[in-house]
PDB file of N, CA and C in Angstrom:
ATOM      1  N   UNK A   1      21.817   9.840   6.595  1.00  0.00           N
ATOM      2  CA  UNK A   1      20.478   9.770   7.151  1.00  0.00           C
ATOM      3  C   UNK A   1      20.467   8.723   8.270  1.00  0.00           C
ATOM      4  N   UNK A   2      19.896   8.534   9.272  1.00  0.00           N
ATOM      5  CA  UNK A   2      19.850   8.147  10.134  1.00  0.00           C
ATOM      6  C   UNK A   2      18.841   7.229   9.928  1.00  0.00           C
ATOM      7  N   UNK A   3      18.918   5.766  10.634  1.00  0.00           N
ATOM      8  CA  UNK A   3      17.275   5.151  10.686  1.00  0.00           C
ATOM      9  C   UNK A   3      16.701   5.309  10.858  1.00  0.00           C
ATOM     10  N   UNK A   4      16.124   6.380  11.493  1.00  0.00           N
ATOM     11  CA  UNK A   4      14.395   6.381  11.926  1.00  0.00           C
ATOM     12  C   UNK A   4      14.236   7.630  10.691  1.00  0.00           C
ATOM     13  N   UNK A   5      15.295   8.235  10.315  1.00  0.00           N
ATOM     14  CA  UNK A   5      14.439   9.013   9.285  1.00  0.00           C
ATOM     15  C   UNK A   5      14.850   8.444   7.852  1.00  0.00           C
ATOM     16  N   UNK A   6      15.644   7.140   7.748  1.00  0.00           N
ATOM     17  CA  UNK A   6      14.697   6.076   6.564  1.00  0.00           C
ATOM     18  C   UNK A   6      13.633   6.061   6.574  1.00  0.00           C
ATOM     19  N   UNK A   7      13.059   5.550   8.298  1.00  0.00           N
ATOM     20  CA  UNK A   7      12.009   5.272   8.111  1.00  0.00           C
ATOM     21  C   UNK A   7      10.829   5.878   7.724  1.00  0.00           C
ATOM     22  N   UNK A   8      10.815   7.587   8.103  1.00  0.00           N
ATOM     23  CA  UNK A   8      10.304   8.459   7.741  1.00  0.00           C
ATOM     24  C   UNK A   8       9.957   8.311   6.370  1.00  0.00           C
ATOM     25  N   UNK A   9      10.657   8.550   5.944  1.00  0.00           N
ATOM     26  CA  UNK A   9      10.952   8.647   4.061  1.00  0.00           C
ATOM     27  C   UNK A   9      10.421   7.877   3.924  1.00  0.00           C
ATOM     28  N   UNK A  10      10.635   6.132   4.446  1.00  0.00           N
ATOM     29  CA  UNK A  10      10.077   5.054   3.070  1.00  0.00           C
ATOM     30  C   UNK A  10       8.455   5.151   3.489  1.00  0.00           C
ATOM     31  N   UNK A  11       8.146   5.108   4.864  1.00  0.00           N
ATOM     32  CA  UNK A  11       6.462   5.427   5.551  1.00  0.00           C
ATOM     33  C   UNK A  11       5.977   6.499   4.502  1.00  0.00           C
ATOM     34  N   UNK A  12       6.785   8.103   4.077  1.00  0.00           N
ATOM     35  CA  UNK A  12       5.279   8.925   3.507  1.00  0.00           C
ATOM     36  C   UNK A  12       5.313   7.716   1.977  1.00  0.00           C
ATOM     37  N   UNK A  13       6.739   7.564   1.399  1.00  0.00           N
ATOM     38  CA  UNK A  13       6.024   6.868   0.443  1.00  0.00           C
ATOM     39  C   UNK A  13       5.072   5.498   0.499  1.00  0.00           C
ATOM     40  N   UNK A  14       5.414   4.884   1.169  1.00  0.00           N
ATOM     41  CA  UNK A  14       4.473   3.639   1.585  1.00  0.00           C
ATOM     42  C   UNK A  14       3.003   4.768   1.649  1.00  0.00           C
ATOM     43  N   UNK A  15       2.711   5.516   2.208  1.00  0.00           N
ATOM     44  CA  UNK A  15       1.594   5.968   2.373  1.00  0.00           C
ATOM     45  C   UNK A  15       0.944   6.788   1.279  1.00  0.00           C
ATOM     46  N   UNK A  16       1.904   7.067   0.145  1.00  0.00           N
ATOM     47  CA  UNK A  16       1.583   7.658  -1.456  1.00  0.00           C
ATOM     48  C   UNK A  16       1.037   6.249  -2.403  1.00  0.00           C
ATOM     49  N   UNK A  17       1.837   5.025  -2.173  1.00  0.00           N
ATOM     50  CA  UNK A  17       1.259   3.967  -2.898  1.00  0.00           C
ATOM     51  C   UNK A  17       0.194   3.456  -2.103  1.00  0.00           C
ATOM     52  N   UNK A  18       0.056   3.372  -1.089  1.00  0.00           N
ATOM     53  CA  UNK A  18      -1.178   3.073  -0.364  1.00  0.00           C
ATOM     54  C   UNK A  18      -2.621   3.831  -0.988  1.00  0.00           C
ATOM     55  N   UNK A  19      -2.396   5.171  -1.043  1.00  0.00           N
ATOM     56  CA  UNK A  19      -3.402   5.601  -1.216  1.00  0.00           C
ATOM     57  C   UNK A  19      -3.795   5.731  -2.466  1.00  0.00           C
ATOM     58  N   UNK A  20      -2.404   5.497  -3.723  1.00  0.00           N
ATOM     59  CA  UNK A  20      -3.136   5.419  -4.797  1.00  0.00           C
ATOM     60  C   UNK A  20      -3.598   3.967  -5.399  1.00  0.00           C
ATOM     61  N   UNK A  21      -3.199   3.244  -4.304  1.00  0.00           N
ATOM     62  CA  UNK A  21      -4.232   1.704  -4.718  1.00  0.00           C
ATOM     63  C   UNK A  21      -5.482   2.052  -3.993  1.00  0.00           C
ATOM     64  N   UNK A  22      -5.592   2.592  -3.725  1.00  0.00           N
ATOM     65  CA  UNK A  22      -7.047   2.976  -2.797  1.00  0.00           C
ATOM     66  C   UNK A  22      -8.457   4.086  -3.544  1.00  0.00           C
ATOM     67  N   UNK A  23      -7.357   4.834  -4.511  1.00  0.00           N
ATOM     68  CA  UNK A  23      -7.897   5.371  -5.693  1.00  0.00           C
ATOM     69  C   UNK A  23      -8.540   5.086  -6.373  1.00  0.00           C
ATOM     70  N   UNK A  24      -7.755   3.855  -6.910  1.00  0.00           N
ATOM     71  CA  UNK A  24      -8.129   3.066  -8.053  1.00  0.00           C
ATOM     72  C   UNK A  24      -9.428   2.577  -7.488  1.00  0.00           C
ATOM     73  N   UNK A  25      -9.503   1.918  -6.080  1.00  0.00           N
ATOM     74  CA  UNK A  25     -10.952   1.289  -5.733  1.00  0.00           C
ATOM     75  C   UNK A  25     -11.964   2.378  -6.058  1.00  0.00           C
ATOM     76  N   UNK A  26     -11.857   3.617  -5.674  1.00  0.00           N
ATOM     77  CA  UNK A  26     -12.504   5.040  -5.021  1.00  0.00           C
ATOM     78  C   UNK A  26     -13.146   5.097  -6.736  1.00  0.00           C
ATOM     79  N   UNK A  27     -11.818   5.151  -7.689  1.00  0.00           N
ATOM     80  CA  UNK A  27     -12.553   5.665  -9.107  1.00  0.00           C
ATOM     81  C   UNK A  27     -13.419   4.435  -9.419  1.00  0.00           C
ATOM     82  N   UNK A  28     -13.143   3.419  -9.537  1.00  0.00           N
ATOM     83  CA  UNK A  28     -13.893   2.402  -9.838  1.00  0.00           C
ATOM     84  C   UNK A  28     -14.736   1.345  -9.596  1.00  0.00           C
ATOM     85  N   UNK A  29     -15.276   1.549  -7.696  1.00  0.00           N
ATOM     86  CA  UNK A  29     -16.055   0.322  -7.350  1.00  0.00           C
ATOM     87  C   UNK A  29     -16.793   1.528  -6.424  1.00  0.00           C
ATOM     88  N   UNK A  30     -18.127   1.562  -7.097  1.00  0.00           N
ATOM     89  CA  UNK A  30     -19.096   1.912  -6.286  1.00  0.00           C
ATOM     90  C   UNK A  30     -19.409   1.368  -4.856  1.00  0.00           C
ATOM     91  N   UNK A  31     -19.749   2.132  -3.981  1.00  0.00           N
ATOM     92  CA  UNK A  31     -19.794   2.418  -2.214  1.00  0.00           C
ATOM     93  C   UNK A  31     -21.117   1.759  -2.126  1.00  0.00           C
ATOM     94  N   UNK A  32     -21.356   0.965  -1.305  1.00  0.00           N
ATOM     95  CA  UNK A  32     -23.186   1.102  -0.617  1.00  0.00           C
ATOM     96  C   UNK A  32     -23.319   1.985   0.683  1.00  0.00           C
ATOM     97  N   UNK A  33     -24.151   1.975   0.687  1.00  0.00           N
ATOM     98  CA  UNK A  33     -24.660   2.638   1.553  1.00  0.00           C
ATOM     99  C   UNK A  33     -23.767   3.468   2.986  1.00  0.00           C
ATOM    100  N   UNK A  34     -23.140   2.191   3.684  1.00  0.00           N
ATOM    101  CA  UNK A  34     -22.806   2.372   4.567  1.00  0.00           C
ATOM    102  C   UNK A  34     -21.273   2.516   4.589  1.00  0.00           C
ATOM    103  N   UNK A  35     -20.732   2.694   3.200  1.00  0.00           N
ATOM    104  CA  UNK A  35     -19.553   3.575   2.649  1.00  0.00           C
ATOM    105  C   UNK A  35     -18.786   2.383   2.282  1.00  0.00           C
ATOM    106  N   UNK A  36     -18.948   1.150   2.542  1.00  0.00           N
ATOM    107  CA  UNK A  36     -18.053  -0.211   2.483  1.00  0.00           C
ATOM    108  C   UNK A  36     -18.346  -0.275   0.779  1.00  0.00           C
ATOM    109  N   UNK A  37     -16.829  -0.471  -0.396  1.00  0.00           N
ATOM    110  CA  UNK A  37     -16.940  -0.774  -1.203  1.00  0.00           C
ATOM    111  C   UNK A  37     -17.885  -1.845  -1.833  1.00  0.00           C
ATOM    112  N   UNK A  38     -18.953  -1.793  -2.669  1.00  0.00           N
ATOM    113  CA  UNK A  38     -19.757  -3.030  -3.510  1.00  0.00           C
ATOM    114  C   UNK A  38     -18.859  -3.635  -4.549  1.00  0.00           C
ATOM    115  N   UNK A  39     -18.563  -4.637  -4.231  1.00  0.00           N
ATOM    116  CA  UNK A  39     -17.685  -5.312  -5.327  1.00  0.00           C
ATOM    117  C   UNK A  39     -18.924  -6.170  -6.341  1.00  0.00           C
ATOM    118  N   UNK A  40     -19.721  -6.359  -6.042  1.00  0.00           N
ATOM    119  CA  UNK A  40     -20.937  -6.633  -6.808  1.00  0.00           C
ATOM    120  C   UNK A  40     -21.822  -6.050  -7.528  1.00  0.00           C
ATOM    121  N   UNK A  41     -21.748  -4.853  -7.589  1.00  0.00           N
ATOM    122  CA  UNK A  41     -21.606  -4.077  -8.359  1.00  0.00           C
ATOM    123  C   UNK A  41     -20.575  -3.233  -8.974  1.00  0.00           C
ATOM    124  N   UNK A  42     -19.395  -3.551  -9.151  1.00  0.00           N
ATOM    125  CA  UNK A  42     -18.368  -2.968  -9.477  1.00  0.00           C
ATOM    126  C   UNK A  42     -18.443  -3.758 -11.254  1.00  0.00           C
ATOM    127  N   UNK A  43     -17.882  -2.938 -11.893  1.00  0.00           N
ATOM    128  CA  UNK A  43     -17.512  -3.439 -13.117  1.00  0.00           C
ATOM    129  C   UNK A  43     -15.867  -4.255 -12.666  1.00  0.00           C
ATOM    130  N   UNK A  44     -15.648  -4.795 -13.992  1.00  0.00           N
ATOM    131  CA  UNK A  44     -14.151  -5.895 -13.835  1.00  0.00           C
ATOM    132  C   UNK A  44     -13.101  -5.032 -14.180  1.00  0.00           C
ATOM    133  N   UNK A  45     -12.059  -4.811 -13.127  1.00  0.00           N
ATOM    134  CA  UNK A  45     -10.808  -4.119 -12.838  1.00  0.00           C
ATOM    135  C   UNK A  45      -9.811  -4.721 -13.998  1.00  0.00           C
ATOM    136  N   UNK A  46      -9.091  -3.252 -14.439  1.00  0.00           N
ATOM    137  CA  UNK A  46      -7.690  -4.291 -15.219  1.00  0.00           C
ATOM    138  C   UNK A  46      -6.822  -4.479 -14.144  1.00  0.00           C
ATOM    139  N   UNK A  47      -7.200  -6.153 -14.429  1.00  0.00           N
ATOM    140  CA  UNK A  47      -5.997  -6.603 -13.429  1.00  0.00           C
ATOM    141  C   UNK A  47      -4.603  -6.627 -13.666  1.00  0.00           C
ATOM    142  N   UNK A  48      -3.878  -6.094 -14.921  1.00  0.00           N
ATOM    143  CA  UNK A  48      -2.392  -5.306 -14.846  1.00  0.00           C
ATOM    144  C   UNK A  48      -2.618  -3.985 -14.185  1.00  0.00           C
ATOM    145  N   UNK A  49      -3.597  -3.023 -14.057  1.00  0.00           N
ATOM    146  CA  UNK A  49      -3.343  -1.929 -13.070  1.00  0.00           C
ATOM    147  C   UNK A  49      -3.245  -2.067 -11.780  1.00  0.00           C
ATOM    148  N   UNK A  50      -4.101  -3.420 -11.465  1.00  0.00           N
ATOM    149  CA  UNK A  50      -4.395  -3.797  -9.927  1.00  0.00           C
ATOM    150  C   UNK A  50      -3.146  -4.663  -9.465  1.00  0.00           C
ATOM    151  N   UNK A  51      -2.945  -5.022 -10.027  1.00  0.00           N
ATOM    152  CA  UNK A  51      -0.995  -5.888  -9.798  1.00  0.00           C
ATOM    153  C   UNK A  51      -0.327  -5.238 -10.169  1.00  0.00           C
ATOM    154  N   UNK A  52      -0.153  -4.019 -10.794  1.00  0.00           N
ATOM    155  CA  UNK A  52       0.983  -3.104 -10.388  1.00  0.00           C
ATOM    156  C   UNK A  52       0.936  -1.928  -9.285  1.00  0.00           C
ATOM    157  N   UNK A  53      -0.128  -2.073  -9.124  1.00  0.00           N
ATOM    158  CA  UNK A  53      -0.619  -1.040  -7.847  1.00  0.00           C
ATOM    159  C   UNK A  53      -0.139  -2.138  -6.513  1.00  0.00           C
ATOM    160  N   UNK A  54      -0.513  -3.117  -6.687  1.00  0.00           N
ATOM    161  CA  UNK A  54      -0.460  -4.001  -5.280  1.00  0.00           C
ATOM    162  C   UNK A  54       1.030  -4.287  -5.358  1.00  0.00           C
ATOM    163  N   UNK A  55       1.990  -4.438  -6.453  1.00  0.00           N
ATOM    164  CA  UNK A  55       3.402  -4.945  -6.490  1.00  0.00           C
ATOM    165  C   UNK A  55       4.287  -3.914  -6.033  1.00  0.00           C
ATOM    166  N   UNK A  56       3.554  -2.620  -6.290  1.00  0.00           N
ATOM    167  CA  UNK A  56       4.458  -1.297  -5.908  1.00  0.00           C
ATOM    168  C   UNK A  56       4.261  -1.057  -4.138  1.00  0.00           C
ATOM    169  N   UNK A  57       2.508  -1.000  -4.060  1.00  0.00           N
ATOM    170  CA  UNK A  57       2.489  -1.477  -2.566  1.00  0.00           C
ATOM    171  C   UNK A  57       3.182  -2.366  -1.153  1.00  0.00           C
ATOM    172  N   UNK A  58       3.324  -3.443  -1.851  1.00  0.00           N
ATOM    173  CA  UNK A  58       4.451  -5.085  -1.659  1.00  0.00           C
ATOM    174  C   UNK A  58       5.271  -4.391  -1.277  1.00  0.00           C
ATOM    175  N   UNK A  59       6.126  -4.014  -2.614  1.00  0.00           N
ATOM    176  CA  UNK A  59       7.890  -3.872  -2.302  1.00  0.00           C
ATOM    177  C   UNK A  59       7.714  -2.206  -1.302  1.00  0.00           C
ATOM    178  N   UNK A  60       7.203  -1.643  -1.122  1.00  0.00           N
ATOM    179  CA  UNK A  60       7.142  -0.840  -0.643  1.00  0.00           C
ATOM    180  C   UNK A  60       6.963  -1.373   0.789  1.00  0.00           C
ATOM    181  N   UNK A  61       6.372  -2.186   1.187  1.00  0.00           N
ATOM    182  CA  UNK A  61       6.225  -2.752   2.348  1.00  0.00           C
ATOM    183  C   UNK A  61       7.501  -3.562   3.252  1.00  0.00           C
ATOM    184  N   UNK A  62       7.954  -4.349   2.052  1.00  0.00           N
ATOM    185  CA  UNK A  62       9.037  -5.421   2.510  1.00  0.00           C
ATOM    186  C   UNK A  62       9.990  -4.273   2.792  1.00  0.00           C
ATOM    187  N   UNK A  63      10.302  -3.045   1.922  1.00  0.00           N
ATOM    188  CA  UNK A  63      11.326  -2.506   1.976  1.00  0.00           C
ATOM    189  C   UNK A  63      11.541  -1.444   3.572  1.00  0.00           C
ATOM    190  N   UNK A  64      10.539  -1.361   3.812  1.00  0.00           N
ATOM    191  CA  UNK A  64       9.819  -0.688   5.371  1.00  0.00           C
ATOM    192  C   UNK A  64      10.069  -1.950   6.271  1.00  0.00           C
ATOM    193  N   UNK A  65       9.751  -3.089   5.895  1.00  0.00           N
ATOM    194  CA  UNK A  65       9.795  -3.982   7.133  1.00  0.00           C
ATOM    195  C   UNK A  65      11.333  -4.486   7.475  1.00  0.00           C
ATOM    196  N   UNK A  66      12.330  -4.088   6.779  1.00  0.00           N
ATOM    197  CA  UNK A  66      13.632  -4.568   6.593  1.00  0.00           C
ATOM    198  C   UNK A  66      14.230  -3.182   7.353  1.00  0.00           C
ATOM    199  N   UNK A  67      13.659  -2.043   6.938  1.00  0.00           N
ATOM    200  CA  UNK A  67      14.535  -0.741   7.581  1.00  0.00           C
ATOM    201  C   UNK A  67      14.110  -0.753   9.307  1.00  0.00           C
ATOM    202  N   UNK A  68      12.997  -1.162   9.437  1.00  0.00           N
ATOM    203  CA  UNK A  68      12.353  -1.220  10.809  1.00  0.00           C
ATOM    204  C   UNK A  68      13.133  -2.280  11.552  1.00  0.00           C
ATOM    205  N   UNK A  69      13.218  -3.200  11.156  1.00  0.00           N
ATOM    206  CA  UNK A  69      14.141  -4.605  11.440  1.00  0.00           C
ATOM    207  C   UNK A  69      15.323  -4.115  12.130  1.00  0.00           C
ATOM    208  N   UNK A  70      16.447  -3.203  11.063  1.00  0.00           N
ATOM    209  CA  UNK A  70      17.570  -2.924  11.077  1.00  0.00           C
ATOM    210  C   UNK A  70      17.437  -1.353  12.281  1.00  0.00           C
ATOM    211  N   UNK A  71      16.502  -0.518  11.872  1.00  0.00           N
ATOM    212  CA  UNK A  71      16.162   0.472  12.907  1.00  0.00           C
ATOM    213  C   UNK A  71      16.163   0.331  14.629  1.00  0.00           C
ATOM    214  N   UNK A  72      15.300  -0.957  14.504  1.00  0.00           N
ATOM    215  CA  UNK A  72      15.235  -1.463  16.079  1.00  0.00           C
ATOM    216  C   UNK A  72      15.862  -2.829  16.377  1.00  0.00           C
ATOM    217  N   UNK A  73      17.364  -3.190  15.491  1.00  0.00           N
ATOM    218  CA  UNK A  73      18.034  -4.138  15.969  1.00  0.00           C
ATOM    219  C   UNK A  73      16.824  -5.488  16.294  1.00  0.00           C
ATOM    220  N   UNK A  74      15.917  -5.620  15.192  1.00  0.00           N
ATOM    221  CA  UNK A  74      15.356  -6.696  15.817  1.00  0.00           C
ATOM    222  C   UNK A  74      16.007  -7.867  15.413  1.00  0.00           C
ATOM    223  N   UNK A  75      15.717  -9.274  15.718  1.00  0.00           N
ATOM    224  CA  UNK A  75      16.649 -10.479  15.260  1.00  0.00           C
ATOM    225  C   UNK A  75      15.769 -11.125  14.640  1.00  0.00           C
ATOM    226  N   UNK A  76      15.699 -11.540  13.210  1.00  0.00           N
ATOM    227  CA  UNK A  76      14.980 -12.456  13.131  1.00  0.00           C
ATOM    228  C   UNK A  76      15.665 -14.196  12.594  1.00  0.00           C
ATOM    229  N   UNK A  77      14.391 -14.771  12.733  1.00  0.00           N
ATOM    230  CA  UNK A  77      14.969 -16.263  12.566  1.00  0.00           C
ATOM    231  C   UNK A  77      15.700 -16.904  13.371  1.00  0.00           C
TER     232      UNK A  77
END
């Protein structure tokens, strides 16, 4: 596989955990009005679903920002 279609690959998944932490808001924190989540009216999240949603998100991220790195020869440090 070539780098840019790592990158492909790890992006749709980055974009499968993205959206199912985004779910979790969708099933469980009521919208106002102007579609922006109410966290003030939201009931209290289990926060082991919400830190494994955000930890899968994370490494999903770092692991994209390292192939992109190596993709476009960037230098860091």
């Amino acid at each position: 596989m070539t780098p840019v279609e790592d990158v492909r690959k790890e992006m749709k998944k980055y974009e499968q955990t993205r959206n199912a932490f985004y779910d979790l808001f969708d099933r469980e924190i009521p919208k106002k009005e102007n579609g922006m989540f109410d966290f003030d009216a939201a009931p209290k999240l289990d926060a082991k679903e919400v830190y494994d949603l955000f930890f899968k998100l994370d490494y999903q991220a770092r692991k994209l920002r390292g192939l992109l790195i190596e993709a476009r020869d960037i230098k860091v440090g």
